[in-house]
N, C-alpha and C. Protein backbone atom coordinates (compact mmCIF):
# COMPACT_ATOMS: atom_id res chain seq x y z
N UNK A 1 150.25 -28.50 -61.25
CA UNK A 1 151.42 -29.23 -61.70
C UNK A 1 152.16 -28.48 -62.80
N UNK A 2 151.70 -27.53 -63.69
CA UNK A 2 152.15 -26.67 -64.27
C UNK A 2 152.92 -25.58 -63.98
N UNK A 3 152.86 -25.49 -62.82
CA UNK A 3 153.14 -23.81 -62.32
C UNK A 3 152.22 -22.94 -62.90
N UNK A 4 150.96 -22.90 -62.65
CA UNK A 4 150.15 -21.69 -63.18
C UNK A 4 149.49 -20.84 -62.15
N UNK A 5 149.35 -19.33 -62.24
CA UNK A 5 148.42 -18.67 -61.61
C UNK A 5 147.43 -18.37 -61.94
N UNK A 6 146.44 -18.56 -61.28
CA UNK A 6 145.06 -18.17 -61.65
C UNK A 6 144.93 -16.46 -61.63
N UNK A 7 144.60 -15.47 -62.49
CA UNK A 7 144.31 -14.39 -62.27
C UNK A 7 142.90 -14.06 -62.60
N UNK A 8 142.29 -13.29 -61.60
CA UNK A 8 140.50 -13.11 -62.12
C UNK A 8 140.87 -11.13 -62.02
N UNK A 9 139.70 -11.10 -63.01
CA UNK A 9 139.42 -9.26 -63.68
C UNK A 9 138.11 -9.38 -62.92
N UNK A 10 137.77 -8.34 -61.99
CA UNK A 10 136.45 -7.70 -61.51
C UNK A 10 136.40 -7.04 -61.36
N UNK A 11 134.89 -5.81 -61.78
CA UNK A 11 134.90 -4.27 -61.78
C UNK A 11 134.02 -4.43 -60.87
N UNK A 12 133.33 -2.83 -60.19
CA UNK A 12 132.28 -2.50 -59.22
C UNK A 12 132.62 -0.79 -59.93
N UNK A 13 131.15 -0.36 -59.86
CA UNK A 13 131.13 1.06 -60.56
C UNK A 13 130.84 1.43 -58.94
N UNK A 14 131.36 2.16 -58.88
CA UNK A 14 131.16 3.26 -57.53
C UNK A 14 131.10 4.80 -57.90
N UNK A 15 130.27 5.55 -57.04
CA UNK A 15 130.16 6.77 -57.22
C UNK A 15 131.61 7.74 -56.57
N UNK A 16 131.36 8.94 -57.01
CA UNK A 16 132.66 9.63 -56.59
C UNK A 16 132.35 9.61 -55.03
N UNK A 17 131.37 10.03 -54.69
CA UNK A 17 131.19 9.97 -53.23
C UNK A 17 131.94 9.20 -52.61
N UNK A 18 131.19 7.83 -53.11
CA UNK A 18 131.62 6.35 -52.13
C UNK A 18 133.25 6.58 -52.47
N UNK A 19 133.93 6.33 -53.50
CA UNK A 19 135.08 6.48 -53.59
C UNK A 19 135.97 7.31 -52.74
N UNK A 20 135.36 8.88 -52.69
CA UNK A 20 136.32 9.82 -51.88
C UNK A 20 136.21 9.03 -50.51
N UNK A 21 135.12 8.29 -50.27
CA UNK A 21 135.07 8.26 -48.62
C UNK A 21 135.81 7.31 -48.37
N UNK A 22 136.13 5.70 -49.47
CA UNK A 22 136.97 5.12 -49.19
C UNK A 22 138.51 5.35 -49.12
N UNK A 23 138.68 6.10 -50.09
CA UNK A 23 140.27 6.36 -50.49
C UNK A 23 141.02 7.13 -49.39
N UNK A 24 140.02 8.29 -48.67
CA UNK A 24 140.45 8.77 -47.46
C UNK A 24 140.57 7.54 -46.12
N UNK A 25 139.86 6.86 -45.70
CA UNK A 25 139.48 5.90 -45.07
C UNK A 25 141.08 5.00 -45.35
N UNK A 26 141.28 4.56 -46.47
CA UNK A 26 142.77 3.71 -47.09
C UNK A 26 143.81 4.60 -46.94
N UNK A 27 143.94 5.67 -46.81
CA UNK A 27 145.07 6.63 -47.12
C UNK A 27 145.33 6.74 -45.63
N UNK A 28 144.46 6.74 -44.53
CA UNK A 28 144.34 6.71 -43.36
C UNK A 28 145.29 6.01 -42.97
N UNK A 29 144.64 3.95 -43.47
CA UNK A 29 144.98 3.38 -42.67
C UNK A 29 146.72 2.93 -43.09
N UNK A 30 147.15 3.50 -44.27
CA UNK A 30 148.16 3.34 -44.69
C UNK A 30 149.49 4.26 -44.08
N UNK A 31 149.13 4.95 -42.86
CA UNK A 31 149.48 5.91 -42.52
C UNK A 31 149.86 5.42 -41.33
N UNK A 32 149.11 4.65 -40.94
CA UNK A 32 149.04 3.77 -39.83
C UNK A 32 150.32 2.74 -39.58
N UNK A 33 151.07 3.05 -37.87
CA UNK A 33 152.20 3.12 -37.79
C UNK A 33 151.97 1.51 -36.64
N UNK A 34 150.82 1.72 -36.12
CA UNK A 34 150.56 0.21 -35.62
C UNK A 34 149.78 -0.37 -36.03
N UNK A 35 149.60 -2.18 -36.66
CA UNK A 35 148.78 -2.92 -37.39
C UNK A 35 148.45 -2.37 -38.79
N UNK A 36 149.23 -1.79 -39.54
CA UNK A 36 149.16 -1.23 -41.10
C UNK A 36 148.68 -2.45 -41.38
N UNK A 37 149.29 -3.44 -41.94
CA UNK A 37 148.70 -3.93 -43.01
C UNK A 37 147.63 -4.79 -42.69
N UNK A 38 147.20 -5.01 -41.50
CA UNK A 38 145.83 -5.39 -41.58
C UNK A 38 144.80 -4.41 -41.08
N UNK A 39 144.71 -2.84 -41.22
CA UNK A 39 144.17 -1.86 -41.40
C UNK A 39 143.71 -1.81 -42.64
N UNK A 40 145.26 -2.04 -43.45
CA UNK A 40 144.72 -1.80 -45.18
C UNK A 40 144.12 -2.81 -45.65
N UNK A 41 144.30 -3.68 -44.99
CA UNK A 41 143.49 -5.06 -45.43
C UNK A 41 141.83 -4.92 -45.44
N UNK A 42 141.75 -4.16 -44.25
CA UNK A 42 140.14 -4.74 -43.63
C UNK A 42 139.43 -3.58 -44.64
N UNK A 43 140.43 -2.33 -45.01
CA UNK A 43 139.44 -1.24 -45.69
C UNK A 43 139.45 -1.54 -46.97
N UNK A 44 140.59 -2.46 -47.61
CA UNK A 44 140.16 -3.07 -48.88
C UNK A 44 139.15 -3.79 -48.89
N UNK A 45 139.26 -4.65 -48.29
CA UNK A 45 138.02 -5.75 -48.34
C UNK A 45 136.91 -5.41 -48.06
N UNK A 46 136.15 -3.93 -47.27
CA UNK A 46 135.34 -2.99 -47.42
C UNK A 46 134.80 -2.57 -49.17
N UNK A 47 135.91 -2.72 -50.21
CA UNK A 47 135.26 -2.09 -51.07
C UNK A 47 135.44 -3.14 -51.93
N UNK A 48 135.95 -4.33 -51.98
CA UNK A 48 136.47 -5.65 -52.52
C UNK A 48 134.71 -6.22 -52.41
N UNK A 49 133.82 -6.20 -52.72
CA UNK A 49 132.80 -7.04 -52.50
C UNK A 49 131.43 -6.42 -53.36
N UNK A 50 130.81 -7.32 -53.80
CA UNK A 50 129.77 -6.97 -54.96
C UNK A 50 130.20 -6.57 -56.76
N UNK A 51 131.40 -7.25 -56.72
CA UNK A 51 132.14 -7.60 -57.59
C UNK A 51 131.48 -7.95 -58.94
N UNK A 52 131.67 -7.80 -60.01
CA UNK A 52 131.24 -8.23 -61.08
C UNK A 52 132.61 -9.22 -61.82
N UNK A 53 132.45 -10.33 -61.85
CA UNK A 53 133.53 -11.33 -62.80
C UNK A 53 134.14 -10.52 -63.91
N UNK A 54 134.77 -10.03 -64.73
CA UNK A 54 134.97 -9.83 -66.40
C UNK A 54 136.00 -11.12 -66.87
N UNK A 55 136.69 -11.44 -66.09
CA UNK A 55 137.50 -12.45 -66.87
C UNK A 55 138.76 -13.26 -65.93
N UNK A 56 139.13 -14.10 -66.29
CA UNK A 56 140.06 -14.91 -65.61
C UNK A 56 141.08 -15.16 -66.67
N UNK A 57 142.12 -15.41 -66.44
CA UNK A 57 143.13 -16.30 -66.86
C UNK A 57 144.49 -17.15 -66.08
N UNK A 58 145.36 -17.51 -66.63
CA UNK A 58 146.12 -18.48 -65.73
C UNK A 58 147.32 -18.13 -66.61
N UNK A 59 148.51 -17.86 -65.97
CA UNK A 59 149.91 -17.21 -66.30
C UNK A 59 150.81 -18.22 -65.82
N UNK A 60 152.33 -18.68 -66.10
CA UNK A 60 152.73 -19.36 -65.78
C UNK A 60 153.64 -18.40 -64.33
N UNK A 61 153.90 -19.09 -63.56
CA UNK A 61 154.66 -18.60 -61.77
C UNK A 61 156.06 -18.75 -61.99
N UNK A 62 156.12 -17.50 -63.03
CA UNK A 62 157.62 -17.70 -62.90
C UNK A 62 157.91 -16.09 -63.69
N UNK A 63 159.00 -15.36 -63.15
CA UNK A 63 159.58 -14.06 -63.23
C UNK A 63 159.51 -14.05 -65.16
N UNK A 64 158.72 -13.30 -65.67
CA UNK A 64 158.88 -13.06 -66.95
C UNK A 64 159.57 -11.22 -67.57
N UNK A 65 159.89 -12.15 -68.81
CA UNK A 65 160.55 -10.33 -69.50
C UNK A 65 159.26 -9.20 -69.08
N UNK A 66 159.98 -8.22 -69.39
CA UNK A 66 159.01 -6.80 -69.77
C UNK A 66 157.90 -6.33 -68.73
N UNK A 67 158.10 -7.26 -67.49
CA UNK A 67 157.09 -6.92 -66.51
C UNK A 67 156.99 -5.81 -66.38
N UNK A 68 157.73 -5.37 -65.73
CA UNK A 68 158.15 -3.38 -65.76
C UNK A 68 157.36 -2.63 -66.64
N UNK A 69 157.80 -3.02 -67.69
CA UNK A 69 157.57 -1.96 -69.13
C UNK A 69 155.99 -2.37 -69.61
N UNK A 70 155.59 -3.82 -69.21
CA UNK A 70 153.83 -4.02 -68.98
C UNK A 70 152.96 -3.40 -68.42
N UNK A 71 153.44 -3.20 -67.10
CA UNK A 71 152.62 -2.48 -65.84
C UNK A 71 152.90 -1.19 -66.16
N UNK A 72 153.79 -0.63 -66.37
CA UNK A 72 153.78 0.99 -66.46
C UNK A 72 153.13 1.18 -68.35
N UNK A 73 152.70 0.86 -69.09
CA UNK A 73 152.41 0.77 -70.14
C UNK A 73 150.97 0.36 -69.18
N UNK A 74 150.22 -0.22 -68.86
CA UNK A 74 148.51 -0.45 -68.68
C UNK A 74 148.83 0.90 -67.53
N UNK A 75 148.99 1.23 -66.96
CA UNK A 75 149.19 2.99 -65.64
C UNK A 75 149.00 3.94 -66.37
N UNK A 76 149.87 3.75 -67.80
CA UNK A 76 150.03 5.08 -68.27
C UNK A 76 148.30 4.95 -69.35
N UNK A 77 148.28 3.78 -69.34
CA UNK A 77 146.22 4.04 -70.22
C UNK A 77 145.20 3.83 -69.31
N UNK A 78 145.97 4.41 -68.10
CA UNK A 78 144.89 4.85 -66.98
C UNK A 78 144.41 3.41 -66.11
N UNK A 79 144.68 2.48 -66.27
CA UNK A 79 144.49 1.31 -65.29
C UNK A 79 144.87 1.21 -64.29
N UNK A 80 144.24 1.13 -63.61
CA UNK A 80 144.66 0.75 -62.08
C UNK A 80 145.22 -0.55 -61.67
N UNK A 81 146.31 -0.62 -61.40
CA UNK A 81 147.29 -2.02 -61.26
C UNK A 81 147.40 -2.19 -59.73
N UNK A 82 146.65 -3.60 -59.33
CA UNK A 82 147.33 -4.01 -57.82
C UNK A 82 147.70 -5.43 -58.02
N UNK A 83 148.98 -5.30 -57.50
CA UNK A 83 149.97 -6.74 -58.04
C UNK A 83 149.60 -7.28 -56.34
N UNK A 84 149.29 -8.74 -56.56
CA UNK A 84 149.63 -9.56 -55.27
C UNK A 84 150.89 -10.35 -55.51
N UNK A 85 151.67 -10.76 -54.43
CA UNK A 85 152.89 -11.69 -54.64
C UNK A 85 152.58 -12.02 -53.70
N UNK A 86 153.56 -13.40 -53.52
CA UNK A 86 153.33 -14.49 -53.21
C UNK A 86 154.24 -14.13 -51.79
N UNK A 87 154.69 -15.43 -51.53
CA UNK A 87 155.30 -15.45 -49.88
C UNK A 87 156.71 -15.33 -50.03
N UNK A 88 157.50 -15.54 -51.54
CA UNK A 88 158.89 -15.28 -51.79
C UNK A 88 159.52 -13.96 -52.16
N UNK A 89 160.53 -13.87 -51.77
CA UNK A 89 161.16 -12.54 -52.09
C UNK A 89 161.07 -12.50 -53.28
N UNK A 90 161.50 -13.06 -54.40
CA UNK A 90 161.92 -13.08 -55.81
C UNK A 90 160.90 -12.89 -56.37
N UNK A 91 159.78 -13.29 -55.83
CA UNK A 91 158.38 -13.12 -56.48
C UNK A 91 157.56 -11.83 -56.08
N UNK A 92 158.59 -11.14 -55.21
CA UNK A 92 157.81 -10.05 -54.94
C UNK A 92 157.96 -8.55 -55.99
């Protein structure tokens, strides 16, 4: 009733190995000119699992200042950023 999103933080330590083998595997399926995005789907969710919790919070669902200048500010201290949006354009 608020308009809030739930956001959850989870790490998984992986070795370089496992990593190179996924990222090639994703780079693949992203390449992929029939059924892309549920290619990239199925090889995320390949490495999406055995998850460790670190944290949750809840944001309000609505277009805020400085998004831009947020996300490229946590990129540039080396974080890895994957934004989900929702089913609206505006929110994408």
């Amino acid at each position: 009733m608020e308009g809030l999103r739930t956001l959850f933080l989870a790490e998984r330590k992986l070795t370089d190995e496992e990593y190179d083998q996924w990222e090639a595997r994703s780079a693949d399926a992203k390449r992929q000119l029939v059924d892309r995005e549920e290619k990239v789907a199925e090889i995320d969710g390949e490495i999406e699992v055995g998850l460790e919790l670190i944290g949750s919070t809840a944001i309000e669902d609505k277009l805020q200042d400085e998004v831009k200048d947020t996300l490229q500010s946590l990129k540039q201290a080396g974080i890895k950023v994957w934004v989900l949006t929702g089913d609206k354009v505006e929110t994408a």
